[in-house]
N, C-alpha and C. Protein backbone atom coordinates (compact mmCIF):
# COMPACT_ATOMS: atom_id res chain seq x y z
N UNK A 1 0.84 -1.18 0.00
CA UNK A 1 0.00 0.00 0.00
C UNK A 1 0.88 1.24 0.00
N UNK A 2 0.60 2.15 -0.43
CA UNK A 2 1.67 3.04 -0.77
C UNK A 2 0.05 4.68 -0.65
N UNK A 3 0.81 5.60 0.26
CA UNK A 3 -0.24 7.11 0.64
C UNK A 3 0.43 7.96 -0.06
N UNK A 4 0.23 9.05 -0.18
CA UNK A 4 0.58 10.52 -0.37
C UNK A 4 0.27 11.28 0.36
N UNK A 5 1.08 12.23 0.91
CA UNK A 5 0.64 13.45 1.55
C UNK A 5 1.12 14.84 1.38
N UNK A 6 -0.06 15.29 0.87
CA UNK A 6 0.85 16.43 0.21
C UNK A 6 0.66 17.73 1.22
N UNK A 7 1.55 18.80 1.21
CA UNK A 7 1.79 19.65 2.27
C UNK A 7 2.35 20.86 1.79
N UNK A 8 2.77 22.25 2.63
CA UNK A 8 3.46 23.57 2.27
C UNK A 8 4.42 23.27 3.07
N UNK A 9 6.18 24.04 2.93
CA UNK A 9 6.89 24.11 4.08
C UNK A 9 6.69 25.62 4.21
N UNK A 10 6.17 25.14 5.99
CA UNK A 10 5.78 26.46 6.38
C UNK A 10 7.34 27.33 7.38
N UNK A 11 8.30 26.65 7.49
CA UNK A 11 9.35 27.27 8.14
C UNK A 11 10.23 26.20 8.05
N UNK A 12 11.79 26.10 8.68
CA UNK A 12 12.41 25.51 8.86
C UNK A 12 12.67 26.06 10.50
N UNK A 13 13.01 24.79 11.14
CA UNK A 13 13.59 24.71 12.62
C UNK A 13 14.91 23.96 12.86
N UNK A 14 16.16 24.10 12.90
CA UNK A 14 16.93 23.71 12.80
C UNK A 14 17.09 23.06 11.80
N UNK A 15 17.48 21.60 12.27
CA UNK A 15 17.56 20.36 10.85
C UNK A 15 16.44 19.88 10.60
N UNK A 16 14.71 20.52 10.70
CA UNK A 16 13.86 20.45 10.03
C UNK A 16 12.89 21.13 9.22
N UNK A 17 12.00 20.43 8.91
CA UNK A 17 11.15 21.51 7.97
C UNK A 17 10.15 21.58 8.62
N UNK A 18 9.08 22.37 9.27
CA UNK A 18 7.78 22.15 9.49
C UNK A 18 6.93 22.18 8.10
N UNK A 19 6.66 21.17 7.94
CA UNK A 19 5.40 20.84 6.56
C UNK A 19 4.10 21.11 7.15
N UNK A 20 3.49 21.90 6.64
CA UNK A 20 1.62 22.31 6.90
C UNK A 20 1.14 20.82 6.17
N UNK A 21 0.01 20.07 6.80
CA UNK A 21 -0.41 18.98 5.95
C UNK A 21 -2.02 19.16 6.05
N UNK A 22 -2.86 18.33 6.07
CA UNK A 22 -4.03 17.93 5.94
C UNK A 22 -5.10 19.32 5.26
N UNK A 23 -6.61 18.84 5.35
CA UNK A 23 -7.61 19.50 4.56
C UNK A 23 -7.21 21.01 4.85
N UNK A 24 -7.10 20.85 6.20
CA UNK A 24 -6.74 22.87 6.55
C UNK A 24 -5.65 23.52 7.01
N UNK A 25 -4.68 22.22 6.46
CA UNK A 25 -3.04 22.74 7.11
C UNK A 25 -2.78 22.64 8.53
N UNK A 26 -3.68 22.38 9.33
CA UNK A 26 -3.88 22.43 10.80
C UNK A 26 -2.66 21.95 11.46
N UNK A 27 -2.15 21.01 10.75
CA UNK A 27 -1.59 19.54 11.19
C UNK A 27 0.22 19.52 10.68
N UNK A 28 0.66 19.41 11.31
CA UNK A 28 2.21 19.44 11.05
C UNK A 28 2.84 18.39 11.15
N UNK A 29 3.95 18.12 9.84
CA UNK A 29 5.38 17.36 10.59
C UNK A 29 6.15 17.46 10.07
N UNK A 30 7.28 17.46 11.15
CA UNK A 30 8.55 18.10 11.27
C UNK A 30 9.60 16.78 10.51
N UNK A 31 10.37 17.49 9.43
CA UNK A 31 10.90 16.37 8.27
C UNK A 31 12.14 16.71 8.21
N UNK A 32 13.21 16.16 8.48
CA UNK A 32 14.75 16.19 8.04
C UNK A 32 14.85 16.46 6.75
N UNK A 33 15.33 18.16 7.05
CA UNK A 33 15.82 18.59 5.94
C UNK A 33 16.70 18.03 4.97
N UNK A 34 17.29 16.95 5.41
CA UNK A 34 18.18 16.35 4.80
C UNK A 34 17.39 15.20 3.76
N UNK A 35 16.63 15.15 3.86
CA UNK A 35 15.95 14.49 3.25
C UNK A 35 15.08 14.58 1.65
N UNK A 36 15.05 16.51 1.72
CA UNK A 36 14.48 17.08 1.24
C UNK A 36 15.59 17.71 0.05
N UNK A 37 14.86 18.32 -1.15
CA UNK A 37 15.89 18.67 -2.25
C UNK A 37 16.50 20.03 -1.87
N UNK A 38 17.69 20.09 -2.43
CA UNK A 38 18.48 21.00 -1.70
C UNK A 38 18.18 22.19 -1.90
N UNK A 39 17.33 22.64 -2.72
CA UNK A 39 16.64 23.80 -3.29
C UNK A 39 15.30 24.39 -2.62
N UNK A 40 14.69 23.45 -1.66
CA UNK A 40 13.98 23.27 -1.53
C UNK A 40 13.51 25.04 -0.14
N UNK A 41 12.64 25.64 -0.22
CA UNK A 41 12.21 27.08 0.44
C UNK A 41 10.69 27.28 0.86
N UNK A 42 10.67 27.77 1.67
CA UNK A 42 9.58 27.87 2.38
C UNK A 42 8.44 28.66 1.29
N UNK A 43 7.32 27.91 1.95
CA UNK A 43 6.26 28.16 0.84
C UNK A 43 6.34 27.07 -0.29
N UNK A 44 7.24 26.75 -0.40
CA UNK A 44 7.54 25.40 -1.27
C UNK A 44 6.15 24.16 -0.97
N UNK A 45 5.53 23.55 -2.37
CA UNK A 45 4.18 22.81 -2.35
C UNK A 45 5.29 21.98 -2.35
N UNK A 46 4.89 20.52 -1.49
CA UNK A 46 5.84 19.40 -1.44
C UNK A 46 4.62 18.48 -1.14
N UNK A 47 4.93 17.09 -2.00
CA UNK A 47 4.64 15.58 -1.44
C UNK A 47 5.78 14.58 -1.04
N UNK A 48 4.66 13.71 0.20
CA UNK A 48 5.51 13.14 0.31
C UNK A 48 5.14 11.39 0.43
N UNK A 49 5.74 11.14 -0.30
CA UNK A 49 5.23 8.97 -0.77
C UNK A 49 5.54 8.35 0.71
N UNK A 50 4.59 7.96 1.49
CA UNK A 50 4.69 6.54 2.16
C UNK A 50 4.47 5.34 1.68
N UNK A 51 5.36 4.40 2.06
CA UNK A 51 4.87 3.05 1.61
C UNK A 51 5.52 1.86 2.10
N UNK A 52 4.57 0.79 2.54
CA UNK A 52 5.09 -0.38 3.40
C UNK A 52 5.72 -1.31 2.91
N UNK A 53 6.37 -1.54 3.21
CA UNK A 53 8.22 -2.44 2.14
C UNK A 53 7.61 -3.79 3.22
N UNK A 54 6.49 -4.66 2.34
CA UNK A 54 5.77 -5.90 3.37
C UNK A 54 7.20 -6.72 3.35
N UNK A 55 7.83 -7.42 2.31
CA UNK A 55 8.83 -8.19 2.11
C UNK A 55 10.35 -7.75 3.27
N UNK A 56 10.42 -6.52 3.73
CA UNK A 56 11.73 -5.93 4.81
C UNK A 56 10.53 -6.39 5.30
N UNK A 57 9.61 -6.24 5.86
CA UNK A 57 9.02 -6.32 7.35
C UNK A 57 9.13 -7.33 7.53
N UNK A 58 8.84 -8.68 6.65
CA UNK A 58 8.83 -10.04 6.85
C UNK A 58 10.19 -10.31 7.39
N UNK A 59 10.98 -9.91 6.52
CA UNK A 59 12.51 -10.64 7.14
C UNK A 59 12.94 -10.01 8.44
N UNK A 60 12.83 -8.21 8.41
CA UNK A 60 13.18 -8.20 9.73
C UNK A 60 12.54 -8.76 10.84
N UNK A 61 11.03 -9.17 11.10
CA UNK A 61 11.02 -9.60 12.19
C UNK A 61 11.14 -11.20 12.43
N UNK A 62 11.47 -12.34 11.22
CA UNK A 62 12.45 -13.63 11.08
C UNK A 62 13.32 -13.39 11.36
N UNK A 63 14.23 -12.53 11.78
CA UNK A 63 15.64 -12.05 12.12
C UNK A 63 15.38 -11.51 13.51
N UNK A 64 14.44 -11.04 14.33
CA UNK A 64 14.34 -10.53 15.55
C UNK A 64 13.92 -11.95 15.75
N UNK A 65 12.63 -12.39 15.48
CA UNK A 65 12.12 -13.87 16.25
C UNK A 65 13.68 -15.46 16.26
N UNK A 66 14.20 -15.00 15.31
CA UNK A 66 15.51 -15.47 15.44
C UNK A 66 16.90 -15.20 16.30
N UNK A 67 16.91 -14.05 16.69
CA UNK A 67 17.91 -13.58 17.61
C UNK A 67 16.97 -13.99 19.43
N UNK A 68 16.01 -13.73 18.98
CA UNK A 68 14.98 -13.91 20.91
C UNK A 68 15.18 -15.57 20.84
N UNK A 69 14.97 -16.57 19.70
CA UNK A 69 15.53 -17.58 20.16
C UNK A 69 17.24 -18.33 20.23
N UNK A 70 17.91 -17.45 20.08
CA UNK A 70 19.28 -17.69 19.90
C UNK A 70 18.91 -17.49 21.77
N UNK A 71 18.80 -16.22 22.07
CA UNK A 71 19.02 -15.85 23.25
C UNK A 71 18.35 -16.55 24.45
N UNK A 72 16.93 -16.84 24.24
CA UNK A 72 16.16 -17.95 25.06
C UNK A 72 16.77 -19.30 25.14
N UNK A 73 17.62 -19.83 24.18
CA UNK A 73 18.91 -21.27 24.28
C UNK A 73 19.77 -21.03 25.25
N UNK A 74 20.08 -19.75 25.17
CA UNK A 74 21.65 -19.01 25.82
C UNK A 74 20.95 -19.15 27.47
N UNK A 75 20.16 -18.47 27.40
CA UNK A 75 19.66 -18.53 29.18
C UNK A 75 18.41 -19.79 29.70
N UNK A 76 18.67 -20.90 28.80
CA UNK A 76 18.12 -22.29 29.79
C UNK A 76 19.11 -23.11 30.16
């Protein structure tokens, strides 16, 4: 599944951006500038792609449920 959210940058705060988001801008979040194009200035219209990587989720948590039983061997 993969969202969009599209937003204004309404300021920068240190190493972030405050992005205005939802129907009335109400709603903020604060995004590593570093993340963002280097050109990038306030008032600037920006989106931004979420999306759930199912296949990393699978393995990382076969790799956590794998390390909790390495460790549950170690302490019986």
């Amino acid at each position: 599944m993969k969202s969009k959210i599209d937003g204004v940058i309404d300021r920068f705060e240190g190493d972030y951006a405050v992005i205005l988001v939802g129907l009335d801008q109400e709603e903020t979040i604060d995004f590593p500038k570093s993340l963002l194009p280097k050109d990038v200035s306030e008032s600037d219209l920006v989106s931004i792609s979420v999306s759930i990587k199912k296949n990393k989720t699978e393995k990382a948590k076969k790799e956590v449920m794998k390390m909790i039983d390495e460790l549950k061997k170690k302490n019986v």
